[in-house]
N, C-alpha and C. Protein backbone atom coordinates (compact mmCIF):
# COMPACT_ATOMS: atom_id res chain seq x y z
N UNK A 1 6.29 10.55 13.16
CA UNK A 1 6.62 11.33 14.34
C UNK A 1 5.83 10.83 15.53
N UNK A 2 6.39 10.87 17.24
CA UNK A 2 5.83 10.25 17.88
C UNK A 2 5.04 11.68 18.44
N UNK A 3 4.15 11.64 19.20
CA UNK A 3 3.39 12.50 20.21
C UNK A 3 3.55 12.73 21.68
N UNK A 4 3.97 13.73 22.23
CA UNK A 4 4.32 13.26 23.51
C UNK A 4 3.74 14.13 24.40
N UNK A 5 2.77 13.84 25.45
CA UNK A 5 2.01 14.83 25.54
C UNK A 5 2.47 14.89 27.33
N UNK A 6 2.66 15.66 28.04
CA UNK A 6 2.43 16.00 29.62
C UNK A 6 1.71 16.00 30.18
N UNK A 7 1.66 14.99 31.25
CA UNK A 7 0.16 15.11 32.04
C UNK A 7 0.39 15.64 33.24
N UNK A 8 -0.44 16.23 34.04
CA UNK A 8 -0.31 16.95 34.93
C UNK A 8 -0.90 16.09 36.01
N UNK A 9 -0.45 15.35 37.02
CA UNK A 9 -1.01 14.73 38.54
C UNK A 9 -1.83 15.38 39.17
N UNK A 10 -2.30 14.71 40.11
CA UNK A 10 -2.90 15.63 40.84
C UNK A 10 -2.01 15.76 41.93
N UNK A 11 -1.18 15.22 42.28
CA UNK A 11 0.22 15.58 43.42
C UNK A 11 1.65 16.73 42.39
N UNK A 12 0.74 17.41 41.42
CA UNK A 12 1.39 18.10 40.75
C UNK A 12 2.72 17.53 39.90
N UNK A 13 3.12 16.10 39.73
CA UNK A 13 4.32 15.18 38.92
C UNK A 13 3.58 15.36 37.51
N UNK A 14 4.28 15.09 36.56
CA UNK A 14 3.69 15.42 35.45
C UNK A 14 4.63 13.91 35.20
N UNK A 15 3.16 13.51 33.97
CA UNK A 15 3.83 12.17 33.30
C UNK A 15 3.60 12.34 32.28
N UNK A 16 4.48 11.79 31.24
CA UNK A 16 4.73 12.03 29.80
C UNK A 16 4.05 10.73 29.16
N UNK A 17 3.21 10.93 28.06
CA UNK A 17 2.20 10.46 27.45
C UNK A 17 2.50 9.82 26.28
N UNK A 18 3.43 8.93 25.55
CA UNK A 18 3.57 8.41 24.36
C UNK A 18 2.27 8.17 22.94
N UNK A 19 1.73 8.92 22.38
CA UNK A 19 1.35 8.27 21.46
C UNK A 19 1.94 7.57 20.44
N UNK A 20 0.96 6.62 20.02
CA UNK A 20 1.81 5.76 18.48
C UNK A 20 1.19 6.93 17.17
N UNK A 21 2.56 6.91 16.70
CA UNK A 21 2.87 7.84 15.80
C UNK A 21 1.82 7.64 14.43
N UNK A 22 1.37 8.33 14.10
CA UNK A 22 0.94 8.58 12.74
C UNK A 22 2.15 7.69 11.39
N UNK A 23 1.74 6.97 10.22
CA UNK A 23 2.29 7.02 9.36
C UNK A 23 2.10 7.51 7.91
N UNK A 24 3.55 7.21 7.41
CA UNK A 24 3.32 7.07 5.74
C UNK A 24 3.36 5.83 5.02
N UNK A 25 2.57 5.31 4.52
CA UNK A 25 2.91 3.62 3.91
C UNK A 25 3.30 4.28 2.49
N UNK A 26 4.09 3.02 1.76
CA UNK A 26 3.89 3.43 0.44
C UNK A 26 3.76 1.47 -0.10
N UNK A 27 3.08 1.69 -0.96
CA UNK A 27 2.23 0.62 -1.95
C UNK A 27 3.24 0.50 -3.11
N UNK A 28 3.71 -1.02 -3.19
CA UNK A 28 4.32 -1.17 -4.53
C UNK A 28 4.02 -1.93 -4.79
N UNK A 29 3.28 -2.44 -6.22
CA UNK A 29 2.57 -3.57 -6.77
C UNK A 29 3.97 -3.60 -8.46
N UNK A 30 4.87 -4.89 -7.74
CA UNK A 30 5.82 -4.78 -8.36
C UNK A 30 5.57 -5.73 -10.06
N UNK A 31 6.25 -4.91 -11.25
CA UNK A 31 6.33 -6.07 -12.58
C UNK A 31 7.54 -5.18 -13.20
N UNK A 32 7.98 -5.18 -14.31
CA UNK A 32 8.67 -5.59 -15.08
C UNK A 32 8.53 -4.84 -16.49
N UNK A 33 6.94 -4.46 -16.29
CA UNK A 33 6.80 -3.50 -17.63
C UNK A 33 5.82 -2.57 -17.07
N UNK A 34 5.31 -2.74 -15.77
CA UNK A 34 4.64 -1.42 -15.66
C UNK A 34 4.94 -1.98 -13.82
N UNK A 35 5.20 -0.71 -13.03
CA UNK A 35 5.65 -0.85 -11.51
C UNK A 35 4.31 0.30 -11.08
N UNK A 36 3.45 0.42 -10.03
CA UNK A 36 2.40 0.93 -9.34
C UNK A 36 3.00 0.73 -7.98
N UNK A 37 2.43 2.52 -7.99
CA UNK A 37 2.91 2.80 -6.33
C UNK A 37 1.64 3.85 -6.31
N UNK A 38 1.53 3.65 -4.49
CA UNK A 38 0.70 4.68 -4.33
C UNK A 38 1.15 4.71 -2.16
N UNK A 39 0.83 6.10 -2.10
CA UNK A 39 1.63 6.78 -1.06
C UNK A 39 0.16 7.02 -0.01
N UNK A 40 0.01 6.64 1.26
CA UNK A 40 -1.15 7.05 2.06
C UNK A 40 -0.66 7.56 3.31
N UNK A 41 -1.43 8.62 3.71
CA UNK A 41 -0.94 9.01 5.73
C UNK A 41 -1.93 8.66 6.04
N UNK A 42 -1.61 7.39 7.51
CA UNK A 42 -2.50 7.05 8.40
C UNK A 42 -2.20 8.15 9.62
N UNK A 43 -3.76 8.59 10.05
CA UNK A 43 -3.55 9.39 11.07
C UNK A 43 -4.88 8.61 12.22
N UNK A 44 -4.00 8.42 12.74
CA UNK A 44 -5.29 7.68 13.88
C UNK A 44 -6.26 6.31 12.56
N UNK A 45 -7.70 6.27 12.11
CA UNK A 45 -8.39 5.45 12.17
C UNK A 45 -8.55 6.04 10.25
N UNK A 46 -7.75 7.48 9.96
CA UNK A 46 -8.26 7.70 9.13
C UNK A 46 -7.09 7.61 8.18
N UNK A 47 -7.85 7.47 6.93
CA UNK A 47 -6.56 7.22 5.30
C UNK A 47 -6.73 8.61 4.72
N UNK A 48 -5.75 9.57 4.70
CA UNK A 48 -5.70 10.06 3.51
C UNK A 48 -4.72 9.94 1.93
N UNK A 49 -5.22 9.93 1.26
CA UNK A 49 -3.74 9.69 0.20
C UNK A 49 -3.38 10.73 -0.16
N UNK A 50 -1.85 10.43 -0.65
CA UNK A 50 -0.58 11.41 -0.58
C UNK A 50 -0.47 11.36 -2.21
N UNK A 51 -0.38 10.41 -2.40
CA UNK A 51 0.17 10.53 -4.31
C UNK A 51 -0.06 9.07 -5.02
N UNK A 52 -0.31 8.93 -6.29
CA UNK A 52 -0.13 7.59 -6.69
C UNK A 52 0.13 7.26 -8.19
N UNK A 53 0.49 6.40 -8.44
CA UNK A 53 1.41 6.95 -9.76
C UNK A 53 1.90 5.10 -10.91
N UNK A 54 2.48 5.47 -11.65
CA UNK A 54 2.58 4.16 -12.70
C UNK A 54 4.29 4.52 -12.79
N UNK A 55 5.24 3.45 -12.84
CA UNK A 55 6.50 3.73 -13.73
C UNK A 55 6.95 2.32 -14.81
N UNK A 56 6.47 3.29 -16.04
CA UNK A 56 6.26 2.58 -17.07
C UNK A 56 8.00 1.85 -17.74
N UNK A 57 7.94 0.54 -17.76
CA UNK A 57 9.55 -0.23 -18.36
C UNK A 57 9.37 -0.49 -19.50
N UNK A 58 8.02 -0.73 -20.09
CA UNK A 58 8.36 -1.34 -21.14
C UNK A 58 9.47 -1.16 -22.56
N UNK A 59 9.69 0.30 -22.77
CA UNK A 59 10.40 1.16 -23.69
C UNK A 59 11.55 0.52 -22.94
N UNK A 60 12.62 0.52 -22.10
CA UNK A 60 13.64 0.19 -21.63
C UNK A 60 14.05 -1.70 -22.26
N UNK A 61 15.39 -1.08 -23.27
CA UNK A 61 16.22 -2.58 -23.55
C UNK A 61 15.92 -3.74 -23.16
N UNK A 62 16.70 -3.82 -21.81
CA UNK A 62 17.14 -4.71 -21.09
C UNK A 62 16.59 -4.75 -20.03
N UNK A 63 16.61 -6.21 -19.60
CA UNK A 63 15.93 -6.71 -17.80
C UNK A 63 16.66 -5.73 -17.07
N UNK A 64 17.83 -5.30 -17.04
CA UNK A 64 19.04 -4.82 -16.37
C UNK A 64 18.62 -3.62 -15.78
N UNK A 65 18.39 -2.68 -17.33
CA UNK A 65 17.57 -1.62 -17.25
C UNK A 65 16.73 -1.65 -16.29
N UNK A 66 15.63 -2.22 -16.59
CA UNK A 66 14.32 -2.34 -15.77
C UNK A 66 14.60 -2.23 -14.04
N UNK A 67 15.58 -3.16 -13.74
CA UNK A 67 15.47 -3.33 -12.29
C UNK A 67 16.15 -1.96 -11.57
N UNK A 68 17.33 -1.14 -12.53
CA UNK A 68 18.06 -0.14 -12.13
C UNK A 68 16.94 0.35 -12.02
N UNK A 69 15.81 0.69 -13.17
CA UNK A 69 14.80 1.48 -12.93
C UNK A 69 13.96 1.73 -11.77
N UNK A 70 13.83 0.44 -11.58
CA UNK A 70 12.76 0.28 -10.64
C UNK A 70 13.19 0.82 -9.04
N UNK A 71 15.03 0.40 -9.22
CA UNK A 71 15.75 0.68 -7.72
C UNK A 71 15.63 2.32 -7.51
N UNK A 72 15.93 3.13 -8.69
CA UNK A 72 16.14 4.27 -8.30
C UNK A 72 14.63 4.70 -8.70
N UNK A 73 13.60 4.58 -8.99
CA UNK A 73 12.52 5.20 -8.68
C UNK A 73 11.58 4.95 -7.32
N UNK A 74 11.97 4.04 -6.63
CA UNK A 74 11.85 3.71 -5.31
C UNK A 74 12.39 4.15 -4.18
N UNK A 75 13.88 4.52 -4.54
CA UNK A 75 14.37 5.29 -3.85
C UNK A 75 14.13 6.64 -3.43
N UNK A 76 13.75 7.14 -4.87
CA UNK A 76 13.46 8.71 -4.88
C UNK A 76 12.00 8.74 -4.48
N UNK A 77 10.41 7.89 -4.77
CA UNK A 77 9.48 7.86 -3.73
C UNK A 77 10.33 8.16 -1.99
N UNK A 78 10.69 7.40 -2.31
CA UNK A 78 11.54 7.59 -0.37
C UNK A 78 12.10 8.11 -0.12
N UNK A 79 12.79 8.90 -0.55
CA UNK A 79 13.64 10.16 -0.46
C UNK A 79 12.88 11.34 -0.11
N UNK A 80 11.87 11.21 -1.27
CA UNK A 80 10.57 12.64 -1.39
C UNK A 80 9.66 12.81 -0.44
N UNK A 81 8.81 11.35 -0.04
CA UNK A 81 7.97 11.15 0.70
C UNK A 81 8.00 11.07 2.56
N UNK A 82 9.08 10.19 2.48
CA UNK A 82 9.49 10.10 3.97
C UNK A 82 8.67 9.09 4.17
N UNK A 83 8.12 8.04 3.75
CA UNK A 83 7.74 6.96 4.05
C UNK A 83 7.80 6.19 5.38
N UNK A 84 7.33 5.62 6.20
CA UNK A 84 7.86 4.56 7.44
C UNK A 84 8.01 3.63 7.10
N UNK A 85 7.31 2.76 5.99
CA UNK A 85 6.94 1.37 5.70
C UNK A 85 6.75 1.37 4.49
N UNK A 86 7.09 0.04 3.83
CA UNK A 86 6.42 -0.24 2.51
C UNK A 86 6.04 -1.83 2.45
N UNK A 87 4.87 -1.76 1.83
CA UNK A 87 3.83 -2.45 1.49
C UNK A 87 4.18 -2.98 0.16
N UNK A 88 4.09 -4.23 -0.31
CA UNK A 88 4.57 -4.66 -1.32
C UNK A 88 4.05 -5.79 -1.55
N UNK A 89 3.34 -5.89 -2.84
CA UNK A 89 2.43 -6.92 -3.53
C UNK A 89 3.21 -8.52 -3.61
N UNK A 90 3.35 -9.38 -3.07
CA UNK A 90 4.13 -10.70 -3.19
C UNK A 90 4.11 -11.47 -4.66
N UNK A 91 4.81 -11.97 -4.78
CA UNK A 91 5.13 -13.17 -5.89
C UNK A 91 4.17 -13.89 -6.36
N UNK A 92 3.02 -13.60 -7.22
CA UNK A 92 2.37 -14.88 -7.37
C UNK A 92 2.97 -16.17 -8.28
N UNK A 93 2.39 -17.49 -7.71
CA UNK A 93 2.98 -18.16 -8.90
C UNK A 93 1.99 -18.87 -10.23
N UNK A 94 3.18 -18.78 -11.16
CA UNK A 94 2.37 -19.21 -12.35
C UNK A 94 3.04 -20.29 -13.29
N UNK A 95 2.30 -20.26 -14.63
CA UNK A 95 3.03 -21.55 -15.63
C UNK A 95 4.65 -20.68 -16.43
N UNK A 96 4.46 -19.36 -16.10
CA UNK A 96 5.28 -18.79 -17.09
C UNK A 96 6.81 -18.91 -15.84
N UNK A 97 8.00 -19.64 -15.80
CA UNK A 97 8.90 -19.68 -14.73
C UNK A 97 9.78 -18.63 -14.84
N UNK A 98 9.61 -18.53 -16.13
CA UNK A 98 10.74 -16.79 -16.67
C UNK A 98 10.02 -16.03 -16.17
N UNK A 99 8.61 -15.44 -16.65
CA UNK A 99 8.06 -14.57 -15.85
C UNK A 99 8.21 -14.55 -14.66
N UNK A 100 7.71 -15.42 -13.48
CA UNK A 100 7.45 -15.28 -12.42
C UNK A 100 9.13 -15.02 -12.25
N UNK A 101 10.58 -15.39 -12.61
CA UNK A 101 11.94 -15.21 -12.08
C UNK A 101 11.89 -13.28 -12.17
N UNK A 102 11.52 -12.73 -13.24
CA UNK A 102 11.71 -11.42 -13.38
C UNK A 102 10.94 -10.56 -12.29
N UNK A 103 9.81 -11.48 -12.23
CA UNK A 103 8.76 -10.75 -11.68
C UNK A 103 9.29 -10.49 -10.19
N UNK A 104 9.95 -11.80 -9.45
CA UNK A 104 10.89 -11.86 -8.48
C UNK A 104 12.17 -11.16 -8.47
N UNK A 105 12.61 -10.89 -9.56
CA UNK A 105 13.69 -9.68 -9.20
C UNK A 105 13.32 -7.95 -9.36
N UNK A 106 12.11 -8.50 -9.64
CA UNK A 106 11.69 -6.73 -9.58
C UNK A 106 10.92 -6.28 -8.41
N UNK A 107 10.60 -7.01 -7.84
CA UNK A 107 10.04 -7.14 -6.59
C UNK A 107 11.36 -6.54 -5.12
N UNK A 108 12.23 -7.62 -5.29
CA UNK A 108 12.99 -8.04 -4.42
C UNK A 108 14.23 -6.75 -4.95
N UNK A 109 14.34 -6.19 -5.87
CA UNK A 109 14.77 -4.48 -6.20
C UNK A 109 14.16 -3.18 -5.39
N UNK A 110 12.88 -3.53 -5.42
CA UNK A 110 12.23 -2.72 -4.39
C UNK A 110 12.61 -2.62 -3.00
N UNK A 111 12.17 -3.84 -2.77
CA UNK A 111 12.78 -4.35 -1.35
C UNK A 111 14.19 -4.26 -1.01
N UNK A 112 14.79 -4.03 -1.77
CA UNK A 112 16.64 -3.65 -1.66
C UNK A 112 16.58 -1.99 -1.61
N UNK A 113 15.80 -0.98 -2.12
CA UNK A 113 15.59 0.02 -2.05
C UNK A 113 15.44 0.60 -0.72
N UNK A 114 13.99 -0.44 0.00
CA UNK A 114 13.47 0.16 1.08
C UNK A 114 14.48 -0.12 1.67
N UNK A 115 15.23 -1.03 1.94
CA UNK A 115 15.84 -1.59 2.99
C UNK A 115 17.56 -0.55 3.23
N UNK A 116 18.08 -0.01 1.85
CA UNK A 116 18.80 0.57 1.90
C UNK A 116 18.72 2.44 2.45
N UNK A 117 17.66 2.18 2.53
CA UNK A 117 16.89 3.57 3.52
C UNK A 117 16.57 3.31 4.97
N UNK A 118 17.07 1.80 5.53
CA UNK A 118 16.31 1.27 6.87
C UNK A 118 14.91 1.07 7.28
N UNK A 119 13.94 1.07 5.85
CA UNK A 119 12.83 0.98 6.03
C UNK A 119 12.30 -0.53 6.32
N UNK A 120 11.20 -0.82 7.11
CA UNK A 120 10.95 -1.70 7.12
C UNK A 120 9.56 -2.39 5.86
N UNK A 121 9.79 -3.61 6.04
CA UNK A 121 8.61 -4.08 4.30
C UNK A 121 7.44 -5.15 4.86
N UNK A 122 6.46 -5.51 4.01
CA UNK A 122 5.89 -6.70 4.62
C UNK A 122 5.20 -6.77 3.45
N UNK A 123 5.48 -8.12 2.83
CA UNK A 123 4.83 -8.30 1.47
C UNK A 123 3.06 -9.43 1.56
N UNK A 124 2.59 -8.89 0.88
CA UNK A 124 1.23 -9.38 0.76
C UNK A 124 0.37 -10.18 -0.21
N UNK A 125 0.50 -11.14 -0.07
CA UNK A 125 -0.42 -12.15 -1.35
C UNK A 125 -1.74 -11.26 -2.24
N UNK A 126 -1.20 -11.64 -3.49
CA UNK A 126 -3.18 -10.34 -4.30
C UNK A 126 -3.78 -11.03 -3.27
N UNK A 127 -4.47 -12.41 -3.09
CA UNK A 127 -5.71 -12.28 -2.54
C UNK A 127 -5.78 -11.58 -1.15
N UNK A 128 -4.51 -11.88 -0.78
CA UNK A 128 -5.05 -10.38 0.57
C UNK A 128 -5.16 -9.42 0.44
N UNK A 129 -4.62 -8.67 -0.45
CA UNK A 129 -4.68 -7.80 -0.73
C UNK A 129 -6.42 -6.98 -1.08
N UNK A 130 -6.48 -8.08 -1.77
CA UNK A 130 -8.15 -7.63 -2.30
C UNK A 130 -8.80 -7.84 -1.75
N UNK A 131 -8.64 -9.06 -0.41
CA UNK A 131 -9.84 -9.30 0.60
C UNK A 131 -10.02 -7.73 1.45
N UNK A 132 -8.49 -7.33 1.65
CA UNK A 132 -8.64 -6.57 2.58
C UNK A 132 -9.47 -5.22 1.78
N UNK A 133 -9.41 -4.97 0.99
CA UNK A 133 -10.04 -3.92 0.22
C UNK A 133 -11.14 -4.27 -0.47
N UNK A 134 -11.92 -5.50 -0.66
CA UNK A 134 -13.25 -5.31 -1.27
C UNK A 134 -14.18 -6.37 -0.52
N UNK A 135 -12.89 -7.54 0.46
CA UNK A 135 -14.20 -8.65 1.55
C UNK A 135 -14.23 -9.47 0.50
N UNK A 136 -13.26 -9.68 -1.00
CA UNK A 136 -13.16 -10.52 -1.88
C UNK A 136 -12.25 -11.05 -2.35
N UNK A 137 -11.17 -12.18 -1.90
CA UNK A 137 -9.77 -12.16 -2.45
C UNK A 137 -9.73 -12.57 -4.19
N UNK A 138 -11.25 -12.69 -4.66
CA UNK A 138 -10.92 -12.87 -6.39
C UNK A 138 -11.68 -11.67 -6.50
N UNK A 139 -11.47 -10.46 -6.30
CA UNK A 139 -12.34 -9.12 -6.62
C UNK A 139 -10.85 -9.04 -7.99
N UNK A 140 -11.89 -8.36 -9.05
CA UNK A 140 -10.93 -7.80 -10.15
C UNK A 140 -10.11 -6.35 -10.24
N UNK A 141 -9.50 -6.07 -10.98
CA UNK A 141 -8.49 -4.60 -10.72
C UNK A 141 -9.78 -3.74 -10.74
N UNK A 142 -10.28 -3.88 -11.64
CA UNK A 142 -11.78 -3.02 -11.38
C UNK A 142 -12.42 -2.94 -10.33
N UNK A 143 -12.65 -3.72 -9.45
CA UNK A 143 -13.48 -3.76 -8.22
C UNK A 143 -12.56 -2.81 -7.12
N UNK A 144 -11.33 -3.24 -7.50
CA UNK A 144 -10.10 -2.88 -6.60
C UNK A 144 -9.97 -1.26 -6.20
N UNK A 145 -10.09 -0.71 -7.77
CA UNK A 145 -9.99 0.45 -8.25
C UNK A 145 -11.06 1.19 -7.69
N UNK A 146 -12.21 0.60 -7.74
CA UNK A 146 -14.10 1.06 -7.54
C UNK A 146 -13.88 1.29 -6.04
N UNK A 147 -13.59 0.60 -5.54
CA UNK A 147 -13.67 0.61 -4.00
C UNK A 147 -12.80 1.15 -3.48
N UNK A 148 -11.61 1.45 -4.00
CA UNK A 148 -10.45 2.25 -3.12
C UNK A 148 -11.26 3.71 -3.33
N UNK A 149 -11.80 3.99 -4.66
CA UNK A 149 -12.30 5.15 -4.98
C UNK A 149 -13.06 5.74 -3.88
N UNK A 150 -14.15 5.14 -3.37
CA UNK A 150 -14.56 5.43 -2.42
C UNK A 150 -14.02 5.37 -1.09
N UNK A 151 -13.25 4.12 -0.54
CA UNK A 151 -12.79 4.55 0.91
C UNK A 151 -11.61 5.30 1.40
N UNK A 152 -10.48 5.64 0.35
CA UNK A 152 -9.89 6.93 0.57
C UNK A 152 -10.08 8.72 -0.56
N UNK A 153 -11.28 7.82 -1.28
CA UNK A 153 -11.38 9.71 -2.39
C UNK A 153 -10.80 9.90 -3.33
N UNK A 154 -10.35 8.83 -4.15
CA UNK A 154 -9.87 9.09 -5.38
C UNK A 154 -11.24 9.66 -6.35
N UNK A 155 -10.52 11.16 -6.91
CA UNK A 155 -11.48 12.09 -8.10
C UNK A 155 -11.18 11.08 -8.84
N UNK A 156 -10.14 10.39 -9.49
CA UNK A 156 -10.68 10.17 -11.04
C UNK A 156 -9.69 8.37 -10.78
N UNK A 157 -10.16 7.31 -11.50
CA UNK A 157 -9.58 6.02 -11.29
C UNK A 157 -8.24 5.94 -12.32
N UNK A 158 -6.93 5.83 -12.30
CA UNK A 158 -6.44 5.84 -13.35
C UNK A 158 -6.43 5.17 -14.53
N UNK A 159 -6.17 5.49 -15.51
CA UNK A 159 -6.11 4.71 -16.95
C UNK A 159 -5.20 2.93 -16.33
N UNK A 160 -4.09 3.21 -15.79
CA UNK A 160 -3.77 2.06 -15.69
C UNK A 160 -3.90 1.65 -13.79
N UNK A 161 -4.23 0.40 -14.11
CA UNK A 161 -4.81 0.16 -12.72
C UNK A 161 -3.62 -0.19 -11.56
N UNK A 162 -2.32 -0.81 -12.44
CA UNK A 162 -0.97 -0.77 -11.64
C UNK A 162 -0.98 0.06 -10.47
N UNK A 163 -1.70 1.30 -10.90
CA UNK A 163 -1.45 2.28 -9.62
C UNK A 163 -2.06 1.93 -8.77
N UNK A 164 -3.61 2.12 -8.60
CA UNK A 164 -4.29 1.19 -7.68
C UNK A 164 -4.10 0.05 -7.11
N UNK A 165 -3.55 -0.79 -8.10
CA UNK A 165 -3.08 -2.04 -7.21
C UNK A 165 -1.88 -1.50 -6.25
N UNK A 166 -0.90 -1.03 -6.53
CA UNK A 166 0.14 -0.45 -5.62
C UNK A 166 -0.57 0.39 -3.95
N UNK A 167 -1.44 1.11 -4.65
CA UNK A 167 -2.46 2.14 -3.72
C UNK A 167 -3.67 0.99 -2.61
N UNK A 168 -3.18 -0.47 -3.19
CA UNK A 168 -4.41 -1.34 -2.75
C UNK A 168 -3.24 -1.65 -1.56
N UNK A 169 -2.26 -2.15 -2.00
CA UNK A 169 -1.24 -2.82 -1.05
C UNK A 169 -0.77 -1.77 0.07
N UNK A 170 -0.85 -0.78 -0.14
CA UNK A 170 -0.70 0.06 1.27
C UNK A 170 -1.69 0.58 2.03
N UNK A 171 -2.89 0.23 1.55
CA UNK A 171 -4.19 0.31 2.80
C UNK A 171 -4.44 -0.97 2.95
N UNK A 172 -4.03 -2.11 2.36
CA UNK A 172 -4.36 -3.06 2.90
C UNK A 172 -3.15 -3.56 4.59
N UNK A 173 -2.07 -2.68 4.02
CA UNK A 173 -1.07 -2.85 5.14
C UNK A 173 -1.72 -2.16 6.48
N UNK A 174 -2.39 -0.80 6.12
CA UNK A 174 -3.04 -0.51 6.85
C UNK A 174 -4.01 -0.60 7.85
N UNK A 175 -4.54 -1.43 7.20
CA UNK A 175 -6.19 -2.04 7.80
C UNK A 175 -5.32 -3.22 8.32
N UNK A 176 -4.45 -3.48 8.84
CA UNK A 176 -3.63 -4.83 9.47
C UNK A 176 -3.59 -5.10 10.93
N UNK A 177 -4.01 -3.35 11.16
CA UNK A 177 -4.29 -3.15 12.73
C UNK A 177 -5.41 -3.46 12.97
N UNK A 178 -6.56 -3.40 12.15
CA UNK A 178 -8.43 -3.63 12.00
C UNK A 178 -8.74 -4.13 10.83
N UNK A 179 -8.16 -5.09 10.95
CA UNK A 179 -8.36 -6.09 9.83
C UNK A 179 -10.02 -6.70 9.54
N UNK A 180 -11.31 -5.50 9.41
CA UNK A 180 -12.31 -5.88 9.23
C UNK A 180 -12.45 -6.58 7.81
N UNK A 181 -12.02 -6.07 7.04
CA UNK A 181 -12.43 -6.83 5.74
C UNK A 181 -12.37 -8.19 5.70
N UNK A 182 -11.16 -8.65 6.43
CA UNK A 182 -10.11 -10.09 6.45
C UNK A 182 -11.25 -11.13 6.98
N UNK A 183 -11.78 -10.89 7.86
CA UNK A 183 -12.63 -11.97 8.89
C UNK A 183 -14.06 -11.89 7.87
N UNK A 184 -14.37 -11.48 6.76
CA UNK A 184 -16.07 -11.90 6.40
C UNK A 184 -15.93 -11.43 4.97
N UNK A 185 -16.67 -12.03 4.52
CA UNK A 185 -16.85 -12.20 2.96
C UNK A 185 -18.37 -11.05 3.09
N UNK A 186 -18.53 -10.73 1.75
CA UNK A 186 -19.70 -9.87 1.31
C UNK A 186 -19.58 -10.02 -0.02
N UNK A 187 -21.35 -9.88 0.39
CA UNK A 187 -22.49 -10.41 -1.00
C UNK A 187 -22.51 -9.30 -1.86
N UNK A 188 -21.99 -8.11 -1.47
CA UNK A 188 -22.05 -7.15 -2.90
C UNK A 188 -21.60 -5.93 -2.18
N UNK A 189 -21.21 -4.86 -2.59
CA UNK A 189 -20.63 -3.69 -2.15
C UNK A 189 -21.24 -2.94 -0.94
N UNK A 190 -22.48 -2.90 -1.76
CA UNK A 190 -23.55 -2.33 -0.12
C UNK A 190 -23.17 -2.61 0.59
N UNK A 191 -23.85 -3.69 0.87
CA UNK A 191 -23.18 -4.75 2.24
C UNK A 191 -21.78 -4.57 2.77
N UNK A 192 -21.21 -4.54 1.80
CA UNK A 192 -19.45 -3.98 2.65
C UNK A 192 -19.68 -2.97 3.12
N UNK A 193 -20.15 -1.25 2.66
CA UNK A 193 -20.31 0.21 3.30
C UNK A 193 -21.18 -0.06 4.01
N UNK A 194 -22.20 -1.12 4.28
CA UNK A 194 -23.31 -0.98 5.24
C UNK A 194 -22.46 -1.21 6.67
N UNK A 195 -21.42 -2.09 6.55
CA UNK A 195 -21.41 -2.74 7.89
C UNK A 195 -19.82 -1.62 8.15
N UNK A 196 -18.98 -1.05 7.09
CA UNK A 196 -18.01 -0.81 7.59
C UNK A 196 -18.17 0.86 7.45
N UNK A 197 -19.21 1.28 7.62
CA UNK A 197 -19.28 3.21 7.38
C UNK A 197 -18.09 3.76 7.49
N UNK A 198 -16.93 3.60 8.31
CA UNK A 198 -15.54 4.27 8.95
C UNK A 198 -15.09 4.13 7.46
N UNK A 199 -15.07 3.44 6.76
CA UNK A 199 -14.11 2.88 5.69
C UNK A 199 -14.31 3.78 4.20
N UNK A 200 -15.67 4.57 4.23
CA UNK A 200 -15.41 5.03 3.59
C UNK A 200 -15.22 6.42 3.16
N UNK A 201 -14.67 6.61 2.24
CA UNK A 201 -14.65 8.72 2.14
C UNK A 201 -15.27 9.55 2.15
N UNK A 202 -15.94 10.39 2.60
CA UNK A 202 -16.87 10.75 2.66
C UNK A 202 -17.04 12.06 2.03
């Protein structure tokens, strides 16, 4: 939603004030046997999170299956949530070419989701992902998990980290406007909360 506020002149004209709107990102850290999403409202400088969650494929037949799966549980995040944007973990590549083909249509299912809602997407390499959230682009799901914990307030880390990674990719979309993490590496966690206090939950 945008903000529109009236200002009052001093020749008594009143001018109308645009703020940039508050959002909802949503985080999809896309696979094939386990899909992670996680939902955040940016309001001004601050993250709160909305929801975050695992949708488990493996029990499902067929590839076929899987991707229907993945379309209509993406949809219905967006349906429920009201999302603006989605954030979406990119393609890495590897030795496995089948893998990485599935891994690419489960991805690019998502992205047919958002898009069939008019949402807009912007997909993100892991290592950005993790630079932007730990100042480490080889930080592990653990580190990932540790540190989101603290800079938006997650009570408890989930059993599977899919979610977090999903929950990583939409504050990292976030922090795109103040991309502090991106520009400097750090020697250990301290050092990250020392220099970035805003960043974390308090």
């Amino acid at each position: 939603m945008f903000y529109i506020y009236l200002l009052t002149l001093n020749n008594n004209k009143q001018k109308a004030i645009i703020l940039i709107k508050d959002k909802v990102i949503l985080g999809i850290d896309p696979g094939t046997t386990v899909m992670g999403y996680g939902l955040i409202h940016v309001k001004g400088n601050k993250l709160e999170l909305i929801t975050l969650g695992v949708v488990k494929l493996k029990k499902l037949s067929s590839h076929q299956q899987k991707l229907q799966k993945i379309f209509k549980k993406t949809l219905a995040l967006i349906d429920e949530y009201k999302p603006d944007e989605l954030a979406i973990e990119a393609q890495f590549f590897g030795k496995n070419v089948q893998s990485m083909l599935k891994l690419g249509r489960a991805q690019g299912v998502a992205i047919a989701a958002a898009l069939h809602r008019d949402m807009d997407y912007t997909e993100y390499e892991p290592k950005k992902i993790k630079k932007a959230i730990t100042g480490n682009g080889n930080a592990s799901k653990e580190q990932v998990a540790a540190m989101l914990k603290s800079l938006i307030g997650l009570k408890k880390i989930p059993d599977l980290l899919d979610a977090t990674d999903g929950l990583a990719a939409a504050v990292c979309h976030a922090y795109q406007r103040n991309p502090v993490a991106e520009k400097k590496s750090y020697g250990s966690w301290g050092a990250f909360i020392s220099e970035n206090p805003e960043r974390v939950k308090k």
